[in-house]
Protein backbone atom coordinates (compact mmCIF):
# COMPACT_ATOMS: atom_id res chain seq x y z
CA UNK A 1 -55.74 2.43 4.65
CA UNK A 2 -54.66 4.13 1.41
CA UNK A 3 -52.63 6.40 3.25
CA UNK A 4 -50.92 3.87 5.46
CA UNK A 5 -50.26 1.77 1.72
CA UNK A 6 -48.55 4.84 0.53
CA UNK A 7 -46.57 5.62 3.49
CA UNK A 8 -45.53 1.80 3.30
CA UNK A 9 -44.77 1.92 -0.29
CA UNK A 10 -42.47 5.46 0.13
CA UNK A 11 -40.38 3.39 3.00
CA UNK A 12 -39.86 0.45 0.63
CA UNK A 13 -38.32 2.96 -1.82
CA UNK A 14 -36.07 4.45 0.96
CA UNK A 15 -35.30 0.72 1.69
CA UNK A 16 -34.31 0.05 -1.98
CA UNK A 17 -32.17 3.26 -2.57
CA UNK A 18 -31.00 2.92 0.68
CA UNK A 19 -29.82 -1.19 -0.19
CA UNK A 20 -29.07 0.36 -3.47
CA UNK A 21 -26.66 2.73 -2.16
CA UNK A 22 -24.94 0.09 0.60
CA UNK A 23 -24.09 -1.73 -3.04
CA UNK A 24 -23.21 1.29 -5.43
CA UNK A 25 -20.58 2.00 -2.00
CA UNK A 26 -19.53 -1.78 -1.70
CA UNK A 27 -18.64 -2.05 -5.61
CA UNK A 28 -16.85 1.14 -5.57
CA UNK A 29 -15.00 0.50 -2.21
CA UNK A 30 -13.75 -2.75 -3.95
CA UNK A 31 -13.11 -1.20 -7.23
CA UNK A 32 -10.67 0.89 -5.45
CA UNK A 33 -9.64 -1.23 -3.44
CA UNK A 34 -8.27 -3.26 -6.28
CA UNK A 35 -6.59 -0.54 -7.78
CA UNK A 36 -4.86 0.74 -4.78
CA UNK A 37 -3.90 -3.43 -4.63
CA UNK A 38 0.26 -2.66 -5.17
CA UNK A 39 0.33 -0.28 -2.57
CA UNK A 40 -1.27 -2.47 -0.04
CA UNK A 41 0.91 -5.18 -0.56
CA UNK A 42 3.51 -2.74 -0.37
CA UNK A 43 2.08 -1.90 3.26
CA UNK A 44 2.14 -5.52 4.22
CA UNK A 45 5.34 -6.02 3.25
CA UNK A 46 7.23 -3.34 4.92
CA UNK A 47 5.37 -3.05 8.25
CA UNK A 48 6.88 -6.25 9.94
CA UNK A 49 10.20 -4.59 10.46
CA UNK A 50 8.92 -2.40 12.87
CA UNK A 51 8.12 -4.77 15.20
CA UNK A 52 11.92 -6.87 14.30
CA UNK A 53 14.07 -7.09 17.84
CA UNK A 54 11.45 -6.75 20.06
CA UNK A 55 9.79 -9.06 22.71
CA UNK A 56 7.33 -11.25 21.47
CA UNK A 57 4.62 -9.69 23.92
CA UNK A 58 5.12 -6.21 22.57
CA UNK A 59 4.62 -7.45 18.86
CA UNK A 60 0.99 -7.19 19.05
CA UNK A 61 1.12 -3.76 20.82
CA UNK A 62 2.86 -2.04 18.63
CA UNK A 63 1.44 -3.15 15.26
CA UNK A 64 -2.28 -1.72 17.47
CA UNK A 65 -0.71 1.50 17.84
CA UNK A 66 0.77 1.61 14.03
CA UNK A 67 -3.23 0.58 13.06
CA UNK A 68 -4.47 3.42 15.19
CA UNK A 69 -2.19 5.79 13.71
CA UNK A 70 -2.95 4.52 9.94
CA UNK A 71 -6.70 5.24 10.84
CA UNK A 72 -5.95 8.53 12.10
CA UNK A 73 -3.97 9.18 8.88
CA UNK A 74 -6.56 7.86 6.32
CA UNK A 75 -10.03 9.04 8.27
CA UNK A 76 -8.62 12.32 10.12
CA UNK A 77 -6.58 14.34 7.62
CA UNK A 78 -6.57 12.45 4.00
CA UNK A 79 -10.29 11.89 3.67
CA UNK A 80 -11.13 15.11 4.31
CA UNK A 81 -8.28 16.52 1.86
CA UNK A 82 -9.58 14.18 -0.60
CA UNK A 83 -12.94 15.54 -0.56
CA UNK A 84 -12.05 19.06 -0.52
CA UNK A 85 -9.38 17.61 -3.84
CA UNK A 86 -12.67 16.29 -5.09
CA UNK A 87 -14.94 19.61 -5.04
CA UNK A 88 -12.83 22.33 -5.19
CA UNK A 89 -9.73 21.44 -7.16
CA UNK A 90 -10.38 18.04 -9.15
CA UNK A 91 -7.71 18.69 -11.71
CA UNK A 92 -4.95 18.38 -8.61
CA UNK A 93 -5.63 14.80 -8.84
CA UNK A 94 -3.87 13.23 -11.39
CA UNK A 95 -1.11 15.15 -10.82
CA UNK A 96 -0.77 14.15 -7.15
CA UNK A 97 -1.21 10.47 -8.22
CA UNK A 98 1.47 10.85 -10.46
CA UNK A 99 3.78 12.39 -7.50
CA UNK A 100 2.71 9.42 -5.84
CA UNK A 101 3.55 7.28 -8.16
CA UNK A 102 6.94 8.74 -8.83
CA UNK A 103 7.54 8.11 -5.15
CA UNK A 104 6.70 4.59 -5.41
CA UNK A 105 8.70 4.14 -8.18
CA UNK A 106 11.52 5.84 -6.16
CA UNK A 107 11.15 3.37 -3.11
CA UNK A 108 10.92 0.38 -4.99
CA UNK A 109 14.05 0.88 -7.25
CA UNK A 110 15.78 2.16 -4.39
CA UNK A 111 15.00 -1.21 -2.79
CA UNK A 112 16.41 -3.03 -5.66
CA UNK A 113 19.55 -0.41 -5.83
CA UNK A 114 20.13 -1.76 -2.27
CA UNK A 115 20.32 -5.34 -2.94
CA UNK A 116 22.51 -4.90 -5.56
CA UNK A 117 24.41 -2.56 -3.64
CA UNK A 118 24.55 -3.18 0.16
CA UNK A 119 24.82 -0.59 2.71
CA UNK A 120 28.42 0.33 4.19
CA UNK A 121 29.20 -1.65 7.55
CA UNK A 122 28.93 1.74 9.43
CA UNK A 123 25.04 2.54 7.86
CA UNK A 124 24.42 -1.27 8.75
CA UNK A 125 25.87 -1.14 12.70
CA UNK A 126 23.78 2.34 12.92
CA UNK A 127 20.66 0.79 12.07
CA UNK A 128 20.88 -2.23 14.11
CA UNK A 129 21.96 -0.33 16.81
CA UNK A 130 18.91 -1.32 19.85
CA UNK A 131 19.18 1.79 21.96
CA UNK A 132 16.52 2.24 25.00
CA UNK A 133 13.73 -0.23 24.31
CA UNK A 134 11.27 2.09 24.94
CA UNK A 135 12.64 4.85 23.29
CA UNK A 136 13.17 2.92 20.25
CA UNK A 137 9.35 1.57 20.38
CA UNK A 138 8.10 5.22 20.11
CA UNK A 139 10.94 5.87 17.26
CA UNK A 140 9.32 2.91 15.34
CA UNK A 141 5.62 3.66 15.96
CA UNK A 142 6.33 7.18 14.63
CA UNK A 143 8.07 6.34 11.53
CA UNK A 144 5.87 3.81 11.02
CA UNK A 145 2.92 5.83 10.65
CA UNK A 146 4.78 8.57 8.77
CA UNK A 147 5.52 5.89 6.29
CA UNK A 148 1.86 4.86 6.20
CA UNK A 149 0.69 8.03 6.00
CA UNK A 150 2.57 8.32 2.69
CA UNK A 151 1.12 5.08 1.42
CA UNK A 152 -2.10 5.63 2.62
CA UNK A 153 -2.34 9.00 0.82
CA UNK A 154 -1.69 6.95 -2.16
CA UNK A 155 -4.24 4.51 -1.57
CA UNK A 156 -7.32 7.48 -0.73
CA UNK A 157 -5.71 9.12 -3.69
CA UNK A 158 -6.51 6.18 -6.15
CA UNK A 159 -9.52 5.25 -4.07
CA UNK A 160 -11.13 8.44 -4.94
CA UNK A 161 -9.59 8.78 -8.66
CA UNK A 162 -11.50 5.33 -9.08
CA UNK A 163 -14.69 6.68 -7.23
CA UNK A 164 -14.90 9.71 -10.08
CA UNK A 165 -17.64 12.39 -8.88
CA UNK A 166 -20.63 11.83 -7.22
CA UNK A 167 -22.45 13.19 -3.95
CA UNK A 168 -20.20 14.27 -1.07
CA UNK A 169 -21.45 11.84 1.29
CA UNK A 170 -21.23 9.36 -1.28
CA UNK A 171 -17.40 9.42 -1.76
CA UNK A 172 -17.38 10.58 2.17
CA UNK A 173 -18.88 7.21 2.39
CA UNK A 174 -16.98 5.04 0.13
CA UNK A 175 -13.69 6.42 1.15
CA UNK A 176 -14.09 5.50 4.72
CA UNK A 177 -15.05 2.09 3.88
CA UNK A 178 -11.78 1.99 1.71
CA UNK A 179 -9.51 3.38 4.36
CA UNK A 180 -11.32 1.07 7.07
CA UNK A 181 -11.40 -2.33 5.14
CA UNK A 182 -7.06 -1.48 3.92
CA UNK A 183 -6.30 -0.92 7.67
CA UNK A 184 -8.14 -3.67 8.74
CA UNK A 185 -6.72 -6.35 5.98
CA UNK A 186 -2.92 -4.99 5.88
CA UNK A 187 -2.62 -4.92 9.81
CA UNK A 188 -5.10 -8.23 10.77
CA UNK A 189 -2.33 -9.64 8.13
CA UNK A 190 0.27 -8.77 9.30
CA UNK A 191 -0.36 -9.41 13.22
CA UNK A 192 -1.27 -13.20 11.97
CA UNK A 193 2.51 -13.12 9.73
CA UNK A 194 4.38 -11.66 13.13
CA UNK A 195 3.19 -14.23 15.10
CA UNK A 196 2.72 -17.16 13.01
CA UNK A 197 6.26 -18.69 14.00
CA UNK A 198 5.42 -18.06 17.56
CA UNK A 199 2.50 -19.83 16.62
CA UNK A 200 4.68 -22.84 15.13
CA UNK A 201 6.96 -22.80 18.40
CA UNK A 202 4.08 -23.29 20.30
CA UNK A 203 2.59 -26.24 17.99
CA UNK A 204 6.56 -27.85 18.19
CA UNK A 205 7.02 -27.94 21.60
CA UNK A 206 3.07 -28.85 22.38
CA UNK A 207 1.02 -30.10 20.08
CA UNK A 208 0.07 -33.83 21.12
CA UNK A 209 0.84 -35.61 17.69
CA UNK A 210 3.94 -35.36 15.57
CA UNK A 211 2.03 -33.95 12.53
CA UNK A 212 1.30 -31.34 14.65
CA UNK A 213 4.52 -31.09 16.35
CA UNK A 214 5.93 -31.46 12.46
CA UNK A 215 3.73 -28.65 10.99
CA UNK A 216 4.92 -26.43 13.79
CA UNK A 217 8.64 -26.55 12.70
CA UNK A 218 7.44 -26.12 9.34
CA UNK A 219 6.14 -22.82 10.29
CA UNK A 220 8.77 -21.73 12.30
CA UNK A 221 11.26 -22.46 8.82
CA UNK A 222 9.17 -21.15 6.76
CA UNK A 223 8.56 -17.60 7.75
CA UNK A 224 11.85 -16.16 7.09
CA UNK A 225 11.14 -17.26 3.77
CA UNK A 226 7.65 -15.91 3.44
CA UNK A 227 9.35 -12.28 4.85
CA UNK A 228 11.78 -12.45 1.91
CA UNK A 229 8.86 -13.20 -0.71
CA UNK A 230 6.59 -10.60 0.73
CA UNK A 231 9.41 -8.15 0.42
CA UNK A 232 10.26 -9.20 -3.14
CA UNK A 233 6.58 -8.82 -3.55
CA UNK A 234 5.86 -5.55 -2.01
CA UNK A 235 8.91 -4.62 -3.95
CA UNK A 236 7.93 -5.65 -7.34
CA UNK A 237 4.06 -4.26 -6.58
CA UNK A 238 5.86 -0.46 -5.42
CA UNK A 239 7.54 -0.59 -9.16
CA UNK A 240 4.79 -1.82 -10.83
CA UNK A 241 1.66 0.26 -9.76
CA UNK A 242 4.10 3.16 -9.63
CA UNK A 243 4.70 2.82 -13.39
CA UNK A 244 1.19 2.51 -14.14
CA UNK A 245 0.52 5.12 -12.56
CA UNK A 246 2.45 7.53 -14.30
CA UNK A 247 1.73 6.52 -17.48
CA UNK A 248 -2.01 6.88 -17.19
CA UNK A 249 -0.75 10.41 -15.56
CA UNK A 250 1.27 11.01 -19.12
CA UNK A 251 -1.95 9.73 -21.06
CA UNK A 252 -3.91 12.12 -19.12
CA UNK A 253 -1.94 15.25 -20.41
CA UNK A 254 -1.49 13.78 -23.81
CA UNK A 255 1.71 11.77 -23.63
CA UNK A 256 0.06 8.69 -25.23
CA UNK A 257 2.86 7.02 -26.68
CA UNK A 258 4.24 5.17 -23.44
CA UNK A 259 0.53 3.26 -22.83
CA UNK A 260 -0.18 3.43 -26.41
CA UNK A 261 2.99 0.77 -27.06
CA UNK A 262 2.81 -1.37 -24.06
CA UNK A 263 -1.12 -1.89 -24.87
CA UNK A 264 -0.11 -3.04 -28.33
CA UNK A 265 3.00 -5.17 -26.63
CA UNK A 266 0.14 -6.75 -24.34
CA UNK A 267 -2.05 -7.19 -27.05
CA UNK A 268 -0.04 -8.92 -29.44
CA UNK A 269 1.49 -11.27 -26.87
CA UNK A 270 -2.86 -11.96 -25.81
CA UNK A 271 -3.44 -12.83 -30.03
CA UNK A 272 -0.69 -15.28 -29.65
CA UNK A 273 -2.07 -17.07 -26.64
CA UNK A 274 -6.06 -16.87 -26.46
CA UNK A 275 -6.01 -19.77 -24.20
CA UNK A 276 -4.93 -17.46 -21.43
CA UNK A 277 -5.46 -14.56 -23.58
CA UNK A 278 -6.25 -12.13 -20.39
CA UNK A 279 -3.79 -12.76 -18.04
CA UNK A 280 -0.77 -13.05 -20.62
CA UNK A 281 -2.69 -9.42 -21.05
CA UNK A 282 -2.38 -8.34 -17.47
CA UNK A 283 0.87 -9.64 -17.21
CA UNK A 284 2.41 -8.45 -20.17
CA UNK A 285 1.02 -4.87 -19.17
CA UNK A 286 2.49 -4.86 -15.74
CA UNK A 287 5.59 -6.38 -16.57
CA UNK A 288 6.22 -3.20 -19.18
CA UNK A 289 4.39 -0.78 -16.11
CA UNK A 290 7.18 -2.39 -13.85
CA UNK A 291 9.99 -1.54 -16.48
CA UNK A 292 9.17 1.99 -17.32
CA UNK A 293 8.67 2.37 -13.12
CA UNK A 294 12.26 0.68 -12.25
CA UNK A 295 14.22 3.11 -14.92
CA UNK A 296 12.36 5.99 -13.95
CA UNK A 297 13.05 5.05 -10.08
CA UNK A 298 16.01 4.48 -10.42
CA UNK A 299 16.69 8.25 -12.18
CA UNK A 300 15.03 9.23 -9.44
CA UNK A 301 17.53 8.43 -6.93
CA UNK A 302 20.17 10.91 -7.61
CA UNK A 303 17.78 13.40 -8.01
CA UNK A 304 16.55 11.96 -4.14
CA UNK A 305 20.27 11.91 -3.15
CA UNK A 306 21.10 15.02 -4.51
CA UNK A 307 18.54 17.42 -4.43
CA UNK A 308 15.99 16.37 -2.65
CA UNK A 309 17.52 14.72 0.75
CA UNK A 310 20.25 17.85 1.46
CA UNK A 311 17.16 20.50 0.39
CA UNK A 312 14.79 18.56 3.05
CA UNK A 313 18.21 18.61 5.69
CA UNK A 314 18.29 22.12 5.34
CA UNK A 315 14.98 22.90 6.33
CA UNK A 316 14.70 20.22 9.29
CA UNK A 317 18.51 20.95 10.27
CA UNK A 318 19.88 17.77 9.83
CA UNK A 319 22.70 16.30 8.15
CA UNK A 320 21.83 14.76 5.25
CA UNK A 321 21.54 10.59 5.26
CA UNK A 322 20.47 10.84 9.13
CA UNK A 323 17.03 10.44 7.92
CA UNK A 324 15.55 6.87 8.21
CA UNK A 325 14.15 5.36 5.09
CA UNK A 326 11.31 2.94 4.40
């Protein structure tokens, strides 16, 4: 009897470390998860244009294969180069995160370069240009996921900077649930966005009262208007977490001064309204983040132009500008 106590007693401790664990990885999954929060809105936003100009029934199809690819891209190859990151070269983070976060800084101000100043009629005609359905299904797919595959290096990137060390199967662990939970949340979004105006059309034409009949127009008018936010959000969110990024990068190698004044910016604008003291603080802070992201973006796109694009033509053989962007 003694012995069957103790051999009770050991499996409630596996039961508590194990329950113990499940929670350290949940809290840590959604620690990181909030961090990595700009660059999945940034993954929302963008991914509906792939499926823009096709046939409704091969909307849901294609944002399945982009989903299987982004799974393949966090699980496959970046978990595993995380970990390796993690145990054998840990000070390659923060300098990859600020890379990152150069390059989000770069895509977001390059977005706001290009509403300010529009494509020529040419670049527009040339990307409007339909092509062989099929053939232009696979072209989307694939830049799809090579545009996920650079956010989603991001994401596993601050996932594990947030994680800090710990047991290999630990972060192993946590990082899947990170890369599983994104996919799941930016995709199952944005399947329910793509079709929520054929959703409304439906609801219009058959829904058996008029307030259904009425909220199915609404839905139909309102989602070109919920694109355009989501883009201006995505946008904003690329600049933003970008900027912060870099300048905890700076902090990290002793540039303090960047953080050091928009802390006391947010700080001072917190003292003079307590009421709301710690959002005027978050907002404050990413409003600055956002600034120092947008100017430093937006050097960053004749370096891009320059340097960069022709250098990356050379080695692929292209012309430069043939490239498609995100």
């Amino acid at each position: 009897m003694s012995g069957l106590l103790a051999l009770l007693d050991d499996v409630a401790g596996i039961a508590k470390a194990a329950a113990a664990s499940v929670d350290d990885v949940a809290g840590m999954a959604g620690k990181a998860g909030m961090k990595a929060a700009g660059v999945v809105i940034d993954d929302a936003a963008v991914t509906p244009k792939y499926v823009h100009g096709f046939e409704a029934s091969r909307e849901l199809p294609i944002i399945w294969r982009i989903s299987l690819g982004s799974l393949r891209n966090k699980l496959v190859i970046l978990l595993p180069l995380a970990l390796i990151l993690s145990h054998f070269a840990p000070w390659a983070i923060t300098p990859l995160l600020m890379v990152g976060g150069a390059y989000l800084c770069f895509e977001g101000a390059e977005k706001v370069h290009h509403w300010l100043f529009p494509h020529p009629a040419a670049m527009v005609e040339r990307d409007l240009d339909v092509k062989d359905p099929a053939h232009l299904e696979e072209e989307k797919v694939a830049g799809a996921i090579k545009t996920d595959f650079i956010l989603s290096a991001e994401i596993m990137t601050i996932a594990l900077n947030e994680i800090g060390p710990g047991s290999f199967v630990m972060q192993a662990v946590t990082l899947a649930v990170v890369g599983v939970a994104i996919t799941a949340l930016v995709y199952g979004g944005v399947a329910l966005i793509v079709k929520m105006d054929d959703v409304g059309l439906h609801l219009a034409r058959e829904a058996r009262t008029g307030a259904g009949r009425g909220l199915g127009r609404g839905l139909v008018r309102a989602m070109p208007r919920l694109m355009a936010v989501l883009s201006v959000v995505g946008t904003a969110a690329m600049i933003w977490v970008g900027g912060a990024i870099v300048i905890h990068g700076l902090e990290e190698f002793g540039l303090t001064q960047p953080g050091h004044a928009i802390e006391h910016m947010a700080e001072v604008a917190a003292h003079a309204l307590p009421v709301a003291g710690g959002f005027v603080h978050w907002a404050v802070t990413a409003f600055f983040d956002g600034i120092f992201g947008l100017i430093l973006g937006m050097l960053l796109i004749p370096v891009a132009a320059r340097v960069i694009e022709p250098a990356v033509a050379a080695v692929r053989g292209k012309k430069p500008g043939t490239a498609g962007g995100h």
